[in-house]
N, C-alpha and C. Protein backbone atom coordinates (compact mmCIF):
# COMPACT_ATOMS: atom_id res chain seq x y z
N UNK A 1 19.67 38.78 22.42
CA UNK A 1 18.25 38.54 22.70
C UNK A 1 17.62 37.66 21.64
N UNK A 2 18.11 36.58 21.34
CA UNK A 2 17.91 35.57 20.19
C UNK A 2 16.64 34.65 21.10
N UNK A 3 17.41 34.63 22.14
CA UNK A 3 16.73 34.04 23.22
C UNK A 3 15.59 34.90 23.39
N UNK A 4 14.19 34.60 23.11
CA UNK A 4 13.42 36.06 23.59
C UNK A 4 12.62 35.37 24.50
N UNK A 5 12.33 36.12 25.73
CA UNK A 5 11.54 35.23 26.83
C UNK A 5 10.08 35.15 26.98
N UNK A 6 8.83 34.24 27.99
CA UNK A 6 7.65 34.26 27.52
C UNK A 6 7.48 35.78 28.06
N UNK A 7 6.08 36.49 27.29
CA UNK A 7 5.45 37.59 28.21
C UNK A 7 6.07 38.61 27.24
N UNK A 8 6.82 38.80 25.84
CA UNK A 8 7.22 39.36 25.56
C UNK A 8 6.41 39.83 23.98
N UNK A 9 6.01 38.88 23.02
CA UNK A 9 5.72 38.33 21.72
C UNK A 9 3.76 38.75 21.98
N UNK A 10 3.44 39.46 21.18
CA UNK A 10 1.80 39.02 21.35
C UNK A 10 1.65 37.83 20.67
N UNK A 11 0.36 37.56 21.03
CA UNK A 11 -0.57 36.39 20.62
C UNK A 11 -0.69 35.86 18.82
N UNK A 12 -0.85 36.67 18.55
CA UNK A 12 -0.92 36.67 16.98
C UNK A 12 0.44 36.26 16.22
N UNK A 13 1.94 37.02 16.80
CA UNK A 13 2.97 36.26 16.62
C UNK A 13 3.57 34.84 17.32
N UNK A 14 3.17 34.75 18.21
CA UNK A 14 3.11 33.40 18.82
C UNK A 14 2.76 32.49 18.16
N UNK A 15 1.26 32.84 17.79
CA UNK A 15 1.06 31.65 16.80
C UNK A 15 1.50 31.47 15.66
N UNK A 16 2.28 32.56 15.14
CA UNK A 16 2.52 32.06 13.40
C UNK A 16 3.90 31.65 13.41
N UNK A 17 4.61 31.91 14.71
CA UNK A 17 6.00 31.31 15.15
C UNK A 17 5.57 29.54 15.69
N UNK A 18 5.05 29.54 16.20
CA UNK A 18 4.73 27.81 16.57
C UNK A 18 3.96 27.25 15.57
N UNK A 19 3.31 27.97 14.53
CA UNK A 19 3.01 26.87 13.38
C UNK A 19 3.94 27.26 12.05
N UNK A 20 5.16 28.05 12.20
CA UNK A 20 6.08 27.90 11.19
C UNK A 20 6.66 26.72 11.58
N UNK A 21 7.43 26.65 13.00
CA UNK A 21 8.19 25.70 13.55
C UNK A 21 7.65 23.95 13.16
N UNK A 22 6.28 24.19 13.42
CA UNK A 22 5.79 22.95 13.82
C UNK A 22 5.65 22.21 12.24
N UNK A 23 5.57 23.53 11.35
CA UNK A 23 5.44 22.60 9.52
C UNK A 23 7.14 22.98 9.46
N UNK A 24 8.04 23.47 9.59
CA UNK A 24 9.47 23.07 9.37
C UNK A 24 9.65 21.61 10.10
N UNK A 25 9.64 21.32 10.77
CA UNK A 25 10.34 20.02 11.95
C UNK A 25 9.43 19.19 11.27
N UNK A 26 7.65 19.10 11.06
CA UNK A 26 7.49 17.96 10.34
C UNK A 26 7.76 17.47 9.39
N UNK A 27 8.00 18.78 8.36
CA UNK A 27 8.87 18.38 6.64
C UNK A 27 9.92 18.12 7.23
N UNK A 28 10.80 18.46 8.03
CA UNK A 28 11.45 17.96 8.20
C UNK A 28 11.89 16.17 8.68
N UNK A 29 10.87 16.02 9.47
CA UNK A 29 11.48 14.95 9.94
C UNK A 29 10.91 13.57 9.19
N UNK A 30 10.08 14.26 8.18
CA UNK A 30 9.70 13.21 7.14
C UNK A 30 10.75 13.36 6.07
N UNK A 31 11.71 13.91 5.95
CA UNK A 31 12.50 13.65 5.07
C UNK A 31 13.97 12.88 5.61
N UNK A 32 14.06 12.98 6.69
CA UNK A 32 15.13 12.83 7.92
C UNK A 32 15.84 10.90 7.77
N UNK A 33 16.68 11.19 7.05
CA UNK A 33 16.74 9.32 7.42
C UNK A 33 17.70 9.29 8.23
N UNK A 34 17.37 7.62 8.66
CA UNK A 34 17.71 7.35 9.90
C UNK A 34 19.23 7.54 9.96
N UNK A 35 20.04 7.01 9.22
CA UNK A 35 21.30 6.88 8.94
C UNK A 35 21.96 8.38 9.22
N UNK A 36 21.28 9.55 9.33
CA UNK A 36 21.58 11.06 9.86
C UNK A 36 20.94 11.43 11.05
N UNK A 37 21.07 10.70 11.63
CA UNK A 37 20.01 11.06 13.11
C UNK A 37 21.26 11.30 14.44
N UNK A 38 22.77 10.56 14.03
CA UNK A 38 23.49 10.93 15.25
C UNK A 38 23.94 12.49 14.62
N UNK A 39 24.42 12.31 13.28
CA UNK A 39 24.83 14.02 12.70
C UNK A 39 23.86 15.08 13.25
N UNK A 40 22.69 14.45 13.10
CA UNK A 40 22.05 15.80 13.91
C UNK A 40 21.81 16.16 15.05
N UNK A 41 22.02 15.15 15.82
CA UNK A 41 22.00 15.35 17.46
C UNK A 41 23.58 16.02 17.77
N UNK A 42 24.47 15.75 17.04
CA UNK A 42 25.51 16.54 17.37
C UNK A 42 25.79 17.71 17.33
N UNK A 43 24.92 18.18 16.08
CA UNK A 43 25.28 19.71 15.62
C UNK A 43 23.65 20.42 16.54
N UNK A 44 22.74 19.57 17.03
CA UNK A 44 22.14 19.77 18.02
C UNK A 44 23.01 20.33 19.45
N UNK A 45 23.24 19.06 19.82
CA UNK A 45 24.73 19.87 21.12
C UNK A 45 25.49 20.73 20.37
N UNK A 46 26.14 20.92 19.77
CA UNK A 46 27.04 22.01 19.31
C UNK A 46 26.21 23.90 19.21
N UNK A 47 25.11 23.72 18.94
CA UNK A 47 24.24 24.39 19.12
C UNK A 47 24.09 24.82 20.48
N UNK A 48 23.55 23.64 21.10
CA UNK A 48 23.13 24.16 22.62
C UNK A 48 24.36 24.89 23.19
N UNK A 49 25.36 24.07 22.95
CA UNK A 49 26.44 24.76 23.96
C UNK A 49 27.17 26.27 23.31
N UNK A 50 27.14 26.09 22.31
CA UNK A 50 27.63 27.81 21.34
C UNK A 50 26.56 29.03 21.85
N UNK A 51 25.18 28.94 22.03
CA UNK A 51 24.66 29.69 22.33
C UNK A 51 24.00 29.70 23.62
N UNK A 52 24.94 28.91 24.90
CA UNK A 52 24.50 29.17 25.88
C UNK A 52 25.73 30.23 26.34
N UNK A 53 26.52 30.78 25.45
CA UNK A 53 27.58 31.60 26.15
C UNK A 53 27.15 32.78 25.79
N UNK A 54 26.75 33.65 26.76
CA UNK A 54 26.35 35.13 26.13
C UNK A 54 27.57 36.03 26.92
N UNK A 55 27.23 37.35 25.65
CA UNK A 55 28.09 38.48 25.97
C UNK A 55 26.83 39.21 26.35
N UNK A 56 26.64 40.23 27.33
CA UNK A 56 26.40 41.51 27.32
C UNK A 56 26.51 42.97 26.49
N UNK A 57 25.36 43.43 26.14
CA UNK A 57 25.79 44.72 25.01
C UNK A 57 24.47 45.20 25.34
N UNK A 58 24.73 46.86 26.34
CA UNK A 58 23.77 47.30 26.76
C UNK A 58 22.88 46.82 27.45
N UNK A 59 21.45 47.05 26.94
CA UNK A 59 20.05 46.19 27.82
C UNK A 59 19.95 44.95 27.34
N UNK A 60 20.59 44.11 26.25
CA UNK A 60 20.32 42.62 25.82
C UNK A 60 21.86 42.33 25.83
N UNK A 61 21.89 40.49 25.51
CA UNK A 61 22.84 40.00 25.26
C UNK A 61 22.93 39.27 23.58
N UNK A 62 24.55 39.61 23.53
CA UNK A 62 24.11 38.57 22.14
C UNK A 62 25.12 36.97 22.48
N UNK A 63 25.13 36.00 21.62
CA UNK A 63 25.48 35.27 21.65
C UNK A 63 26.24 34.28 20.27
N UNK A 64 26.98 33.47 20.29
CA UNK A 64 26.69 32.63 18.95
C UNK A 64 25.61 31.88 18.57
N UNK A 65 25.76 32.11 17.47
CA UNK A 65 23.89 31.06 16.82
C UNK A 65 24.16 29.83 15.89
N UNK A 66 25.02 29.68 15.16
CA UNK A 66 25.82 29.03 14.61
C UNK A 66 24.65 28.27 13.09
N UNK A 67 23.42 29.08 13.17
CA UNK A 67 22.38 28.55 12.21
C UNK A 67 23.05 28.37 11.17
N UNK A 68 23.71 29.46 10.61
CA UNK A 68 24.34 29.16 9.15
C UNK A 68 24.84 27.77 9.01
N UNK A 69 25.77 27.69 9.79
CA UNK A 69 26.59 26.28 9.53
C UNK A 69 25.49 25.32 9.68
N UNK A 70 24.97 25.24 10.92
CA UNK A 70 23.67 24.18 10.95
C UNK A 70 23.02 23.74 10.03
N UNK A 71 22.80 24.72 9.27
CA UNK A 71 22.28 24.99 8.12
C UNK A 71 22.68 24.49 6.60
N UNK A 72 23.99 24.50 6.68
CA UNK A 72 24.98 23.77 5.84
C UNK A 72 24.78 22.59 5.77
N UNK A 73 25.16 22.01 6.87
CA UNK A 73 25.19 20.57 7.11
C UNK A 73 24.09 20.17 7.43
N UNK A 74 22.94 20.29 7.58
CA UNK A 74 21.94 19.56 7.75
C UNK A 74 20.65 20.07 7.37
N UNK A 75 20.89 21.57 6.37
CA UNK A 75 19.80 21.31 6.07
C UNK A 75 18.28 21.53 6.23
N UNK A 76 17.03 20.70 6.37
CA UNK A 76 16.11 21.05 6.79
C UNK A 76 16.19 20.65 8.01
N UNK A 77 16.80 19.43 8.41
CA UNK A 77 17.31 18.84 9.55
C UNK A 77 17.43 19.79 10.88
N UNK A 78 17.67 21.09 10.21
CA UNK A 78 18.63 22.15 11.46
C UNK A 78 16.73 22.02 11.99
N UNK A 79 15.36 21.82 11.18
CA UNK A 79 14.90 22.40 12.36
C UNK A 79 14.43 21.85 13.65
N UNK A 80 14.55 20.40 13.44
CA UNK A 80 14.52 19.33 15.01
C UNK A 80 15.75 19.57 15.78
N UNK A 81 16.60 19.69 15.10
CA UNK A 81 18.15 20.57 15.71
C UNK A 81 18.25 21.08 16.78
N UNK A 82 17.80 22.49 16.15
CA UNK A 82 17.66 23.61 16.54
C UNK A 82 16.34 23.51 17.60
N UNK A 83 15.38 23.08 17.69
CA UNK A 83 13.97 22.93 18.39
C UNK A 83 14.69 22.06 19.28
N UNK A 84 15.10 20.96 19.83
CA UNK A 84 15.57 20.69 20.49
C UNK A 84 16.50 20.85 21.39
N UNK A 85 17.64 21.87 20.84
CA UNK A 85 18.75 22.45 21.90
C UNK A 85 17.81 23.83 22.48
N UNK A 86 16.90 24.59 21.78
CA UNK A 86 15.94 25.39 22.17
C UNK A 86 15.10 25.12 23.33
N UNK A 87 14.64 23.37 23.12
CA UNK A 87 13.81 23.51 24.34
C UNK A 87 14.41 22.99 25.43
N UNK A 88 15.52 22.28 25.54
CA UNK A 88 16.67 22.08 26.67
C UNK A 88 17.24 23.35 27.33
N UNK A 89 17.60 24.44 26.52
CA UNK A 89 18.11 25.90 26.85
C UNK A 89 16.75 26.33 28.12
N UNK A 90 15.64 26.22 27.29
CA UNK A 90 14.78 26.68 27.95
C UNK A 90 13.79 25.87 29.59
N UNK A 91 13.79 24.54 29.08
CA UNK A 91 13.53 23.91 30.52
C UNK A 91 15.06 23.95 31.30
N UNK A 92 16.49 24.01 31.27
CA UNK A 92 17.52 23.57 32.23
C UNK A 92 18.03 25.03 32.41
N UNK A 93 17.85 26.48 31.83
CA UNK A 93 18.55 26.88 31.97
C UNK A 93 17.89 28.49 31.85
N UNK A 94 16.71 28.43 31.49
CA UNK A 94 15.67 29.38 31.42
C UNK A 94 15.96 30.58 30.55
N UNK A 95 16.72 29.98 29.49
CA UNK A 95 16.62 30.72 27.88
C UNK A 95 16.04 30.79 27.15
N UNK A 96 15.30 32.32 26.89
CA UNK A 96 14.01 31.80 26.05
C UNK A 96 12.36 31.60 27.19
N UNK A 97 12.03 30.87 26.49
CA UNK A 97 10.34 30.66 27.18
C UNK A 97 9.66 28.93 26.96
N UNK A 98 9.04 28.72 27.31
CA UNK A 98 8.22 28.05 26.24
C UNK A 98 7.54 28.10 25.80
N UNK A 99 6.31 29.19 26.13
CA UNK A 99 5.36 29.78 25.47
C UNK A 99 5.96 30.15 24.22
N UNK A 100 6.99 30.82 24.46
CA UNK A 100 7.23 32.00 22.79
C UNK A 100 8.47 31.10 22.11
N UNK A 101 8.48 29.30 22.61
CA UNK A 101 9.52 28.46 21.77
C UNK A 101 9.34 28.26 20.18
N UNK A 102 8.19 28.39 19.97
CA UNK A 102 7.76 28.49 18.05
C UNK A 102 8.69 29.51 18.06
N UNK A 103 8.26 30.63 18.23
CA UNK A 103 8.94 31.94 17.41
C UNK A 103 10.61 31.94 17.64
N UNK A 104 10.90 31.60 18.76
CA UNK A 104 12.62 31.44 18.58
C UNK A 104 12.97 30.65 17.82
N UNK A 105 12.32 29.22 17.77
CA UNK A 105 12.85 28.04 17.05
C UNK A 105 12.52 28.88 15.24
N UNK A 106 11.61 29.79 14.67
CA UNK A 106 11.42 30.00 13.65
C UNK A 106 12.30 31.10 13.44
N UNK A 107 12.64 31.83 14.08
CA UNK A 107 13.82 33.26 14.22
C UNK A 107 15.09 32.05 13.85
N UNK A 108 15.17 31.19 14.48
CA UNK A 108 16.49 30.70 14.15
C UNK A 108 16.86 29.74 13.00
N UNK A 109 15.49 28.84 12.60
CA UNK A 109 15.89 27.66 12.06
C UNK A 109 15.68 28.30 10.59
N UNK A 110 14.74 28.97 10.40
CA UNK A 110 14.44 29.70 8.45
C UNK A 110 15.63 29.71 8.31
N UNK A 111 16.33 30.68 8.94
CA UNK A 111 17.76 31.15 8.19
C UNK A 111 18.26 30.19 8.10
N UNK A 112 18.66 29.20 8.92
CA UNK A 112 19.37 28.02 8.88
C UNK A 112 19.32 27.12 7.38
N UNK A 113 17.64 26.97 7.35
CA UNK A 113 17.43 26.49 6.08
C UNK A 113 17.91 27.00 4.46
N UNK A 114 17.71 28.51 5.03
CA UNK A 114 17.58 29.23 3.65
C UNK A 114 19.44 29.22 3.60
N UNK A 115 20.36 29.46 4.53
CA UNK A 115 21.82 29.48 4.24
C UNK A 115 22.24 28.56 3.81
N UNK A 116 21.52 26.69 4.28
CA UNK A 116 21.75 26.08 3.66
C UNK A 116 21.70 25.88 2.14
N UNK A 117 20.79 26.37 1.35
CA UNK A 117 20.27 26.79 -0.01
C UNK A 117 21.40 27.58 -0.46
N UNK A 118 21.70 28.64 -0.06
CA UNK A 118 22.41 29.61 -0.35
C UNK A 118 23.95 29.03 -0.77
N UNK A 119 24.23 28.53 0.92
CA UNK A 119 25.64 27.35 0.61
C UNK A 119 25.82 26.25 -0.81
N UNK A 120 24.51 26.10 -1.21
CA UNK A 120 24.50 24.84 -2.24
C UNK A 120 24.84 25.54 -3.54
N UNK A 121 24.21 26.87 -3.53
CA UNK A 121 24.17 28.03 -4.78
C UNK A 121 25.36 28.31 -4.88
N UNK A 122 26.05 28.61 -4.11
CA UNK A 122 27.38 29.23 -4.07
C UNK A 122 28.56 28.16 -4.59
N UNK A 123 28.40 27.15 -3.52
CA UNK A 123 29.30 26.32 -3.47
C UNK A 123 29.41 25.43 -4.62
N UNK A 124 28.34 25.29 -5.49
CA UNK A 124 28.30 24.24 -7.03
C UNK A 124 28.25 22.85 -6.69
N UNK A 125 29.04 22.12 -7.08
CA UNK A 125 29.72 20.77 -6.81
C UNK A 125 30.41 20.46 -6.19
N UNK A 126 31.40 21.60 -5.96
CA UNK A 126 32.67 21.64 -4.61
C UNK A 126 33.89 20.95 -5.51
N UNK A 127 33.74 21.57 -6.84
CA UNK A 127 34.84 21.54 -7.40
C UNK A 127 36.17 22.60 -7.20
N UNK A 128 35.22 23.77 -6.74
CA UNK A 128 36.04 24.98 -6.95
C UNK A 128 36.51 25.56 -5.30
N UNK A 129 37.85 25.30 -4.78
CA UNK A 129 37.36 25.29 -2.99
C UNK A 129 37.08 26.30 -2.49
N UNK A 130 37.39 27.79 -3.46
CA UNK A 130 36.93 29.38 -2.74
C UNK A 130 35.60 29.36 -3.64
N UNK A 131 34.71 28.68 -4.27
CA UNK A 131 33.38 29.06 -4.09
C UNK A 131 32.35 28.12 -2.88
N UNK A 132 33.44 27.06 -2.50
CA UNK A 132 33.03 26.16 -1.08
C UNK A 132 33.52 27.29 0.07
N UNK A 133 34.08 28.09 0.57
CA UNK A 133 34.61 29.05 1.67
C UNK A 133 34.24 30.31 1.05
N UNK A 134 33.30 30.79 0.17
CA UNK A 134 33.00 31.64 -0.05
C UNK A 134 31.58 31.73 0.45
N UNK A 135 30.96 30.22 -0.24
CA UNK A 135 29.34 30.03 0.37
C UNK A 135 29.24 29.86 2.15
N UNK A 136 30.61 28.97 2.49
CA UNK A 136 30.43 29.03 4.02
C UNK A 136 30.68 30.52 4.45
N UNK A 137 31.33 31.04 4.34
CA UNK A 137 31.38 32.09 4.97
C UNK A 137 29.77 33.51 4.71
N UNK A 138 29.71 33.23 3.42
CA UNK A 138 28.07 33.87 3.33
C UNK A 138 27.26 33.35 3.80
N UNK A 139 27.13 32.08 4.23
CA UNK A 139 26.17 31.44 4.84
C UNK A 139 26.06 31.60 6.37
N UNK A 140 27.26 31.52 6.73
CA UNK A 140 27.80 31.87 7.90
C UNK A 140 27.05 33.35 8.84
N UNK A 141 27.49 34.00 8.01
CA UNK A 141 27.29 35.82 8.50
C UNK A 141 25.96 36.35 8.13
N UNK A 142 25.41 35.38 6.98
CA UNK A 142 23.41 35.78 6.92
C UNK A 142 22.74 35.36 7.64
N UNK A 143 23.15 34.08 8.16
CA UNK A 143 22.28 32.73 8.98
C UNK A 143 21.94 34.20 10.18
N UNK A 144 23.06 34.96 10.80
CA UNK A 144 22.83 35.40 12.15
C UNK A 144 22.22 36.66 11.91
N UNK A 145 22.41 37.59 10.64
CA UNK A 145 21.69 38.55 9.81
C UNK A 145 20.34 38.19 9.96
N UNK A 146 19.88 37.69 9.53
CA UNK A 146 18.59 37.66 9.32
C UNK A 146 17.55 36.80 10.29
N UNK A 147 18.50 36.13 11.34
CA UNK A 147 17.85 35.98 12.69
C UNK A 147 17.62 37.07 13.42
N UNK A 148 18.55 38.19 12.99
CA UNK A 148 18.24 39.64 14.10
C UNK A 148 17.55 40.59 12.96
N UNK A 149 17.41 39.82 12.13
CA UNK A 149 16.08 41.11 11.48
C UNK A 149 15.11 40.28 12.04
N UNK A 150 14.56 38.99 11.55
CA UNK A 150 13.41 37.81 12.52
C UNK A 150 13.08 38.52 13.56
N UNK A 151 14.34 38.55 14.64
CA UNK A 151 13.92 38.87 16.30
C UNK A 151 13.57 40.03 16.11
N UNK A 152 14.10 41.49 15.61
CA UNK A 152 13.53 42.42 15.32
C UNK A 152 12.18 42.47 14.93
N UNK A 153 12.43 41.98 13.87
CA UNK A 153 10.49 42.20 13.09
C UNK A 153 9.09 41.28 14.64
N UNK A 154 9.66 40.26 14.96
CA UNK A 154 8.78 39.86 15.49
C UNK A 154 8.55 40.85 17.07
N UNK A 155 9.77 41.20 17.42
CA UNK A 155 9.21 42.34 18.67
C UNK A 155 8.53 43.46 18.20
N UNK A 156 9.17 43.98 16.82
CA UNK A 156 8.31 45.23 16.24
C UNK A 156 6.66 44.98 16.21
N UNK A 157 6.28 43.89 15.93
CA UNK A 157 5.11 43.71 15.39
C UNK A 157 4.25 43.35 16.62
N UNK A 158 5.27 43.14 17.75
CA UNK A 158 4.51 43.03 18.88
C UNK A 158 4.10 44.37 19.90
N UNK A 159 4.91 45.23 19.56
CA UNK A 159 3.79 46.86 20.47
C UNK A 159 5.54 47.53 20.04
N UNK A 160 5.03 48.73 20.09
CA UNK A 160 5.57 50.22 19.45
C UNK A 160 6.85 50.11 20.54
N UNK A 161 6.52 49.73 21.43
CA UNK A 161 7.72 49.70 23.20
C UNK A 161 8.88 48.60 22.54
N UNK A 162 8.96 47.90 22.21
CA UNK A 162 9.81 47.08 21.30
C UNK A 162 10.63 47.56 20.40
N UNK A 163 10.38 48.54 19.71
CA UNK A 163 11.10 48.97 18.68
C UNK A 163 12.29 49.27 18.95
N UNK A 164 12.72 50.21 19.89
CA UNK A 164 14.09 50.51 20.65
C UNK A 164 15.22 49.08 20.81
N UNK A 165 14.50 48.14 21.33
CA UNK A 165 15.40 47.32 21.28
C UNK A 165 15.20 46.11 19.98
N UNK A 166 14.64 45.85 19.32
CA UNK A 166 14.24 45.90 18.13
C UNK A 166 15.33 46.22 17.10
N UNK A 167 15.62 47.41 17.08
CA UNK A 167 16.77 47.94 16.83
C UNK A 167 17.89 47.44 17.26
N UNK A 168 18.23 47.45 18.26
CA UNK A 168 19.65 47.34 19.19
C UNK A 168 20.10 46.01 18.72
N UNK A 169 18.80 44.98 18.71
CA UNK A 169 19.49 43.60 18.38
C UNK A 169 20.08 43.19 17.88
N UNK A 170 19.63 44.14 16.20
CA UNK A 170 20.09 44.03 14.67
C UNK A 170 21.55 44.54 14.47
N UNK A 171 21.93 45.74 15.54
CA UNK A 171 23.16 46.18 15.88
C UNK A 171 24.10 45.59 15.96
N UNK A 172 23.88 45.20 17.70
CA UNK A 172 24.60 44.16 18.36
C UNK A 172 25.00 42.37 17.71
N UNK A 173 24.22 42.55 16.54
CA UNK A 173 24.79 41.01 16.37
C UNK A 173 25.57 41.40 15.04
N UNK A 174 25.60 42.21 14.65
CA UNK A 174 26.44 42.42 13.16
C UNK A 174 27.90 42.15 13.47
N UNK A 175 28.40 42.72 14.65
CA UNK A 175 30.22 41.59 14.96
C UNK A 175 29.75 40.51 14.89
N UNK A 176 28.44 39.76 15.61
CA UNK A 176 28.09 38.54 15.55
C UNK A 176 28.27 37.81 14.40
N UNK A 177 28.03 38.38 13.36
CA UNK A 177 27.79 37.87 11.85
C UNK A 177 29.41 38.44 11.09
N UNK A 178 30.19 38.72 11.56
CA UNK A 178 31.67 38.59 11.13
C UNK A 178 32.51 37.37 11.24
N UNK A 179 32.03 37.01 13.12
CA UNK A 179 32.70 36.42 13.85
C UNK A 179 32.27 35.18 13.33
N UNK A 180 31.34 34.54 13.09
CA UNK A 180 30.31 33.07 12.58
C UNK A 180 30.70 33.11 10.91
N UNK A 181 30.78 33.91 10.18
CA UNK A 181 31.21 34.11 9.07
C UNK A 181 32.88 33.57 8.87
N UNK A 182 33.76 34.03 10.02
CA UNK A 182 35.11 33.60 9.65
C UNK A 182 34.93 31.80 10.09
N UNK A 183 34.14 31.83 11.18
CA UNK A 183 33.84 30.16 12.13
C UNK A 183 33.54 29.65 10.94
N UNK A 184 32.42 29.53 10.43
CA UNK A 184 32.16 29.15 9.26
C UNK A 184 33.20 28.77 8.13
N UNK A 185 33.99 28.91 7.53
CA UNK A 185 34.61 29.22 6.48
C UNK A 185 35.91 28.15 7.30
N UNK A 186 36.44 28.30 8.35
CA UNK A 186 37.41 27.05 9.32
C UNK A 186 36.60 26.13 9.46
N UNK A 187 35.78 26.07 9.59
CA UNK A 187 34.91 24.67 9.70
C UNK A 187 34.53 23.85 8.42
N UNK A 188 33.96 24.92 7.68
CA UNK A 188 33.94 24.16 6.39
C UNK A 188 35.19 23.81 5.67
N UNK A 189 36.16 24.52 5.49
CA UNK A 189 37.31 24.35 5.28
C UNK A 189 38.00 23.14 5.51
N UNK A 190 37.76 22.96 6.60
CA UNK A 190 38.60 21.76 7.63
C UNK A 190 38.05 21.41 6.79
N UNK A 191 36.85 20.23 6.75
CA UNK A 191 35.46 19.36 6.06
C UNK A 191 35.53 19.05 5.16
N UNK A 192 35.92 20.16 4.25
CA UNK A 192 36.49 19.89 2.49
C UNK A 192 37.35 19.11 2.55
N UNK A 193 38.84 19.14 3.08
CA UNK A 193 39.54 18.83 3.20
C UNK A 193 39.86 17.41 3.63
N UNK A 194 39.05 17.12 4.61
CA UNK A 194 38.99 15.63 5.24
C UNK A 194 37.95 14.80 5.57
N UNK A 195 36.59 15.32 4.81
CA UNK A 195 35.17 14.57 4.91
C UNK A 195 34.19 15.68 4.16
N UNK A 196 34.40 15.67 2.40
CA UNK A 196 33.37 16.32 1.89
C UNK A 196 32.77 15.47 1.64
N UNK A 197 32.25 14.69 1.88
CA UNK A 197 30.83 13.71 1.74
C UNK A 197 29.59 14.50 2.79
N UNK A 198 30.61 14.96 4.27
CA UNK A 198 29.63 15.33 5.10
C UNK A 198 29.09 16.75 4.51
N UNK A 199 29.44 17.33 3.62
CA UNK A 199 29.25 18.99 2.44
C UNK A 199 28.51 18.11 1.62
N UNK A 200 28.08 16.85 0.92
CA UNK A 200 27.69 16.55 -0.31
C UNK A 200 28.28 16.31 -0.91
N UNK A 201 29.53 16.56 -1.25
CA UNK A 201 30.72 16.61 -2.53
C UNK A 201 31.20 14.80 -2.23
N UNK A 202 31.23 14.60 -3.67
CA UNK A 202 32.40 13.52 -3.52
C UNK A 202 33.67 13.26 -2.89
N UNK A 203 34.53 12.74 -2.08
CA UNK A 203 35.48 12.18 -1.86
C UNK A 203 36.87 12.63 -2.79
């Protein structure tokens, strides 16, 4: 339930989800050069299509989110990214809302940002290659952590009837955050190996 649909979110979170989104994507895209604009439309599709596959678990579904990595590689970037495979999900395929598209795009893209941070902390210079697959993989398994505390807190705060599943979300995605955690860590891995420029690291 990353995906949360309109009719769900009160008013008051609505808005502080569409004006987080809307000051992420503009810092963002004022920092955005041009020369990274196909990298991010890719890990844009890579996005759309990872989390249009859902599993079932109980009354919600979970899915892959892949923010962490997004997050890695691009940065503040993930949040035009991410806002964009968000609002394609949601006009072609009716994931999500568009009313309540701030608050998903902000459930998903913070973490994104902040794992990216995290990845940079961890990882140093990318001299050392298990503190580079140590940060991907922490980056990996928080990015989706703390999107299902996000989705949590923001249904909590929307009426007492929420809480139940509120709960469940934070549950249900913790394999989630194993499974993106090992993805993570093969992906970056590969990357080190044959294009750490696209990590930052020298050559």
């Amino acid at each position: 339930m990353a995906h949360i649909p309109d009719g769900v979110l009160s008013a008051p979170v609505l808005v502080a989800g569409a004006a987080v989104s809307l000051a992420g994507c503009a810092h963002a895209l004022r920092r955005l050069d041009e020369e990274r604009i196909p990298e991010v439309a890719i890990l844009s599709a890579v996005f759309f299509v990872a989390s249009l596959v859902h599993f079932p678990v109980g009354p919600t579904s979970v899915h892959l989110i892949l923010n962490g990595l997004t997050g890695i590689l691009l940065g503040w970037a993930a949040f035009p990214a991410i806002a964009v495979a968000l609002l394609l999900q949601a006009v072609l395929f009716g994931f999500g809302g568009l009313v309540v598209l701030g608050a998903n795009i902000m459930n998903m893209a913070v973490p994104a940002v902040l794992c990216g941070y995290l990845f940079q902390a961890v990882a140093g210079d990318g001299v050392n290659r298990q503190r580079v697959l140590w940060g991907a993989g922490l980056a990996g398994g928080i990015g989706v952590l703390i999107t299902a505390l996000m989705v949590a807190a923001v249904l909590a705060l929307s009426g007492k009837e929420f809480i139940a599943a509120a709960k469940l979300v934070v549950v249900a995605h913790l394999p989630v955050a194993l499974i993106e955690a090992a993805f993570s860590v093969a992906v970056i891995g590969l990357l080190f190996r044959v294009k750490p420029s696209l990590l930052g690291f020298r050559a």
